[in-house]
C-alpha atoms as a PDB file:
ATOM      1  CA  UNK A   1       0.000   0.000   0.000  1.00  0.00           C
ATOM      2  CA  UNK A   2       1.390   3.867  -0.814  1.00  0.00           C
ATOM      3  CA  UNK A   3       0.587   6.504   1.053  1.00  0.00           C
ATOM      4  CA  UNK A   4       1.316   9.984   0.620  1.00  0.00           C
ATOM      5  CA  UNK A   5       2.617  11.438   4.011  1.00  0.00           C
ATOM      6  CA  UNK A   6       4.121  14.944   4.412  1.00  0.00           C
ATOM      7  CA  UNK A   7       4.524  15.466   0.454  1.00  0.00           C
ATOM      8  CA  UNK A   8       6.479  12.294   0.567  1.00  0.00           C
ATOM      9  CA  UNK A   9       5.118   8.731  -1.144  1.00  0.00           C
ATOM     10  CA  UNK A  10       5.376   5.943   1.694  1.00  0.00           C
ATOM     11  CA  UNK A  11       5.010   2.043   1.209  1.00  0.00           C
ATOM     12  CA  UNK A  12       4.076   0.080   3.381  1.00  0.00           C
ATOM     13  CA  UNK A  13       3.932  -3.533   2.868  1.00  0.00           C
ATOM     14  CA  UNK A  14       0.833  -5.770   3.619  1.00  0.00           C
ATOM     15  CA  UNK A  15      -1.017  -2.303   5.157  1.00  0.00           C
ATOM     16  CA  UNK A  16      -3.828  -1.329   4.083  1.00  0.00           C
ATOM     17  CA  UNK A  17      -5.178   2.123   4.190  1.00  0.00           C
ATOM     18  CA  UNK A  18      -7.374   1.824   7.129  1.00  0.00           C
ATOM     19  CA  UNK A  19      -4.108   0.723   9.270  1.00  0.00           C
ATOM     20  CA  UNK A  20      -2.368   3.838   7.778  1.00  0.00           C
ATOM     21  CA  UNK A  21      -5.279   5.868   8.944  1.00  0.00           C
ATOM     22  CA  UNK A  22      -5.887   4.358  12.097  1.00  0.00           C
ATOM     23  CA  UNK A  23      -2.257   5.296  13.047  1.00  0.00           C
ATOM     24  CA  UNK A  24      -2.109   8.537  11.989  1.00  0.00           C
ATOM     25  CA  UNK A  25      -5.911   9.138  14.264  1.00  0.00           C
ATOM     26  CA  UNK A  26      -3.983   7.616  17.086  1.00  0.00           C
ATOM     27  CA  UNK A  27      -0.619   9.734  16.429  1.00  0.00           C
ATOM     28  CA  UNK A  28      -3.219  13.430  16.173  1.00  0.00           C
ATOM     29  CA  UNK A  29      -4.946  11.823  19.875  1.00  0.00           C
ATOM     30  CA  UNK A  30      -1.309  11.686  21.283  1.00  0.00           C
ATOM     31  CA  UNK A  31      -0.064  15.099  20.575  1.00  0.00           C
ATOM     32  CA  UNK A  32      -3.316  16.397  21.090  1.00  0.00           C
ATOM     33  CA  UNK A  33      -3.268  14.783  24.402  1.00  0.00           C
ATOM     34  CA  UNK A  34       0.111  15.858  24.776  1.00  0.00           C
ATOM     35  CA  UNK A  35      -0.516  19.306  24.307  1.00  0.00           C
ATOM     36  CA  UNK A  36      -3.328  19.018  26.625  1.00  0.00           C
ATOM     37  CA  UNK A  37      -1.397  18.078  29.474  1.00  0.00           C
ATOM     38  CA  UNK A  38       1.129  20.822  28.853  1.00  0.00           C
ATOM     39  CA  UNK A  39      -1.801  23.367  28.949  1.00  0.00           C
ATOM     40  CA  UNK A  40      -3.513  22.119  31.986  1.00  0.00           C
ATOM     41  CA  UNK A  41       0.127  21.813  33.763  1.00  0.00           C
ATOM     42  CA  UNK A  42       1.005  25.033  32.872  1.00  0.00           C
ATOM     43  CA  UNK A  43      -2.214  26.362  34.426  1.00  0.00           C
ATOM     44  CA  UNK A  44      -1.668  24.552  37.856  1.00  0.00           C
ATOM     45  CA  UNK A  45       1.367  25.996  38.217  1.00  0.00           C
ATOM     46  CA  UNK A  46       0.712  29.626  37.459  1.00  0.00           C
ATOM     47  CA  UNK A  47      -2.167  28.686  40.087  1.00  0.00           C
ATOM     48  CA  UNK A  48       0.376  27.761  42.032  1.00  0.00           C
ATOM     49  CA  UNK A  49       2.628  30.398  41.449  1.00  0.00           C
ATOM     50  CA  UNK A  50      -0.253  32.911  42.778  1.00  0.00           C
ATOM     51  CA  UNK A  51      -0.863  30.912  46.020  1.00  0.00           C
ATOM     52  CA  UNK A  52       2.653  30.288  47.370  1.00  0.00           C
ATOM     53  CA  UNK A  53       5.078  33.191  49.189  1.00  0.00           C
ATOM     54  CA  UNK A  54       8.555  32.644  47.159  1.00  0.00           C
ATOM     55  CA  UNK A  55       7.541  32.123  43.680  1.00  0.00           C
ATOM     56  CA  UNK A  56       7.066  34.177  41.635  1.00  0.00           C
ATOM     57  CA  UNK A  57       6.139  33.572  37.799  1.00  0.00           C
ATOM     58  CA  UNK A  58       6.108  36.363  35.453  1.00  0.00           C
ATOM     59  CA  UNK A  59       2.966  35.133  33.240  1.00  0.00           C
ATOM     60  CA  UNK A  60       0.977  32.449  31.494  1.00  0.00           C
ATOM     61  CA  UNK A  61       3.957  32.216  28.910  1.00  0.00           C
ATOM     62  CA  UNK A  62       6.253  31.723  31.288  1.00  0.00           C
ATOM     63  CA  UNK A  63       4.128  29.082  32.911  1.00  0.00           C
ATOM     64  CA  UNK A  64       4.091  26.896  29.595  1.00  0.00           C
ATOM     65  CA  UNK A  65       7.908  27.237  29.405  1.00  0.00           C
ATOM     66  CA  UNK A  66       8.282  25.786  33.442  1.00  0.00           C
ATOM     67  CA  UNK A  67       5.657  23.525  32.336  1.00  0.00           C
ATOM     68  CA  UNK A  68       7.763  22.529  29.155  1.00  0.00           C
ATOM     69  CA  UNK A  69      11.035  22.148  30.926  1.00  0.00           C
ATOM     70  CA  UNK A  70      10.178  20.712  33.911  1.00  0.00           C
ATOM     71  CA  UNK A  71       8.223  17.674  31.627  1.00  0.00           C
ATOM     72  CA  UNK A  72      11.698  17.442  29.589  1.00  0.00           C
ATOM     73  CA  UNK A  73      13.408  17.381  33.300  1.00  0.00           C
ATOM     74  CA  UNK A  74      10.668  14.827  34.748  1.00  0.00           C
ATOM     75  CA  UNK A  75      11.407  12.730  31.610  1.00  0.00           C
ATOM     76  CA  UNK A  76      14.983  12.530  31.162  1.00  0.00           C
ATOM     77  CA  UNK A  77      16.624  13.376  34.770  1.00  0.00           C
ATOM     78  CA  UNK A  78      14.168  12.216  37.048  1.00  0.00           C
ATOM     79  CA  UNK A  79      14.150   8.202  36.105  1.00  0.00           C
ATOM     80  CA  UNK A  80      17.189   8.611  37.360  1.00  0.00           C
ATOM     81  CA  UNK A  81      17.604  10.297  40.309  1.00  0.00           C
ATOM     82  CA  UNK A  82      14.921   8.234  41.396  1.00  0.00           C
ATOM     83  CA  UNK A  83      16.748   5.066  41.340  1.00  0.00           C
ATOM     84  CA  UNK A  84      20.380   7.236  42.690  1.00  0.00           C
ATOM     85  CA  UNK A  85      18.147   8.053  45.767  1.00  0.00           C
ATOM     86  CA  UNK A  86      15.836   5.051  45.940  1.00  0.00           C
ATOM     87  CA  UNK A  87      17.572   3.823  49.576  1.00  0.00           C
ATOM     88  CA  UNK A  88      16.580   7.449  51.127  1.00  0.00           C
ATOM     89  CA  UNK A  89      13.450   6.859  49.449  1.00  0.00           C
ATOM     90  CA  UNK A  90      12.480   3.890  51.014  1.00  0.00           C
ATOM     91  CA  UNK A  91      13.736   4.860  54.309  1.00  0.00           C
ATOM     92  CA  UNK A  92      11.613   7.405  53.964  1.00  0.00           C
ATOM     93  CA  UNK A  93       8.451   6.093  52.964  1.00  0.00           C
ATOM     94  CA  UNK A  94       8.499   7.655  49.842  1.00  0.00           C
ATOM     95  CA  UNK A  95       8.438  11.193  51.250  1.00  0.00           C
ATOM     96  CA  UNK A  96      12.007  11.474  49.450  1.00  0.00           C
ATOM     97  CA  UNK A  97      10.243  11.975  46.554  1.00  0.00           C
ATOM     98  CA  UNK A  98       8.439  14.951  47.365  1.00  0.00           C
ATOM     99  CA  UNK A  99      12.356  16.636  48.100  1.00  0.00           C
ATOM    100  CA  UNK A 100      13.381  15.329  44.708  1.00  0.00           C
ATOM    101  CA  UNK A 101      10.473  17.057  42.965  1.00  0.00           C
ATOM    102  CA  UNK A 102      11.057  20.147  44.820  1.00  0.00           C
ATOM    103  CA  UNK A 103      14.747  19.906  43.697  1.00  0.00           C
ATOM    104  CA  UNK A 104      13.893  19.415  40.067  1.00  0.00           C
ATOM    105  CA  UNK A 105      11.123  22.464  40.282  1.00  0.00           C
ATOM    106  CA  UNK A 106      14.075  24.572  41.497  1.00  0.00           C
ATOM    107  CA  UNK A 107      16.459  23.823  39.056  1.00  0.00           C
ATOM    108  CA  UNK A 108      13.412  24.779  36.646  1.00  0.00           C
ATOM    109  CA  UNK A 109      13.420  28.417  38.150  1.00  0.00           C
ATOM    110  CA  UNK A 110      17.469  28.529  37.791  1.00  0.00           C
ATOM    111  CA  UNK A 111      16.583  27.612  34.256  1.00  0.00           C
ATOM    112  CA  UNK A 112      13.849  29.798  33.079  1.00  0.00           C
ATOM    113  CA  UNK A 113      14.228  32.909  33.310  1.00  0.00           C
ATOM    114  CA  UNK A 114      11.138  34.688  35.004  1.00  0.00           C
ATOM    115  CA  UNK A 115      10.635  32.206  36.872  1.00  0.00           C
ATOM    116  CA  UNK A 116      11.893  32.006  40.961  1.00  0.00           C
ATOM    117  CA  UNK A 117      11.679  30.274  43.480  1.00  0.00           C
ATOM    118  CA  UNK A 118      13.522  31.947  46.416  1.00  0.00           C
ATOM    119  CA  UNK A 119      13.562  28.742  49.513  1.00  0.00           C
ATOM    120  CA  UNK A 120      13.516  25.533  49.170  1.00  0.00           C
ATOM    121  CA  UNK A 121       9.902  25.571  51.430  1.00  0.00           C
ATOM    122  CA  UNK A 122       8.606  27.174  48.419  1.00  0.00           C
ATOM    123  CA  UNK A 123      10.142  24.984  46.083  1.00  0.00           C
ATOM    124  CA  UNK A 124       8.928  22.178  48.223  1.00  0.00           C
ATOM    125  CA  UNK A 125       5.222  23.498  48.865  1.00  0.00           C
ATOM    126  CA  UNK A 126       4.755  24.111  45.161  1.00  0.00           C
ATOM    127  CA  UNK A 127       6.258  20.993  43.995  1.00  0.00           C
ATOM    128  CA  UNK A 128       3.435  19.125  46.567  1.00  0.00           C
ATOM    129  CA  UNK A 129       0.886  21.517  45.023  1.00  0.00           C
ATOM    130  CA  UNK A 130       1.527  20.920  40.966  1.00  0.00           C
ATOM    131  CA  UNK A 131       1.740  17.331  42.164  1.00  0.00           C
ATOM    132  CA  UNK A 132      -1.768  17.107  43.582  1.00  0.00           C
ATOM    133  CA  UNK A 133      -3.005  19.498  41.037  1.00  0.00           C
ATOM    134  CA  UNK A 134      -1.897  16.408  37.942  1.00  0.00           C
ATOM    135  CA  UNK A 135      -3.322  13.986  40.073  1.00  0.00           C
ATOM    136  CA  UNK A 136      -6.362  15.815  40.519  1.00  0.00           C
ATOM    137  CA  UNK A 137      -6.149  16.455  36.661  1.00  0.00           C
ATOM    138  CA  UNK A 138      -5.512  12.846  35.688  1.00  0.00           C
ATOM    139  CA  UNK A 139      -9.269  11.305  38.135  1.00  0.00           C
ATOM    140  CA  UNK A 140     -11.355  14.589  36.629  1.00  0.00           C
ATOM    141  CA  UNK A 141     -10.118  13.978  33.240  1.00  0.00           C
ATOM    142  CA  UNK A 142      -9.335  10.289  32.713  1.00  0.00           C
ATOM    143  CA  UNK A 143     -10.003   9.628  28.890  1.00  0.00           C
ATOM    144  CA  UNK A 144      -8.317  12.748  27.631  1.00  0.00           C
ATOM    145  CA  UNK A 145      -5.386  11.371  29.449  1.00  0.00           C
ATOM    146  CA  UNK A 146      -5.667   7.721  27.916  1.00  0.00           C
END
């Protein structure tokens, strides 16, 4: 079966074009859901941003940038840090965690610039808050998320 995709003639053997377009529905549904997420994470933390002493964002703009980098962050250096601190984190009880995010959220503000978080109690308040806000996110919304 050929397929034209991006300008650009594709074949794909033993497909048939209702595979070809039931992957490319499923590939719009993931970015869309992607994009989503970004949008309603970016929104809980300029909520957040508003409620907590410390941090201060300098608008919704900024908010989708945190929201961008700390997703890249939570994707590529957290995996890891997780299993670097996973004794603490079990002697803990998995309250570790909750330092780790608030870590990662102030590296974010070192990153972005206006963005700031002056203590670490901020840092460590917010990161609980955009934490509960996703959850919350995730049970009010769970087939957008799917």
């Amino acid at each position: 079966m050929k397929q034209m995709l991006n300008g650009k003639t594709i074949d794909y053997p033993g497909s048939s074009g209702k595979d070809i377009d039931r992957i490319q529905r499923k590939r719009r549904k993931d970015m869309l859901t992607i994009l989503l997420r970004l949008l309603v994470n970016a929104l809980i933390i300029f909520a957040v941003s508003r409620m907590v002493r410390g941090v201060e964002i300098r608008g919704f703009p900024t908010a989708i940038a945190v929201a961008v980098v700390l997703g890249f962050i939570n994707i590529l250096v957290r995996p890891l840090l997780v299993i670097l601190t996973l004794p603490i984190t079990l002697l803990t009880l998995g309250l570790f965690i909750f330092v780790l995010n608030a870590l990662l959220l102030w590296a974010v503000s070192a990153v972005v610039p206006g963005f700031d978080i002056r203590t670490f109690s901020a840092a460590l308040l917010s990161a609980f808050l955009i934490s509960l806000g996703s959850l919350l996110a995730s049970l009010l919304f769970p087939r957008v998320w799917e």
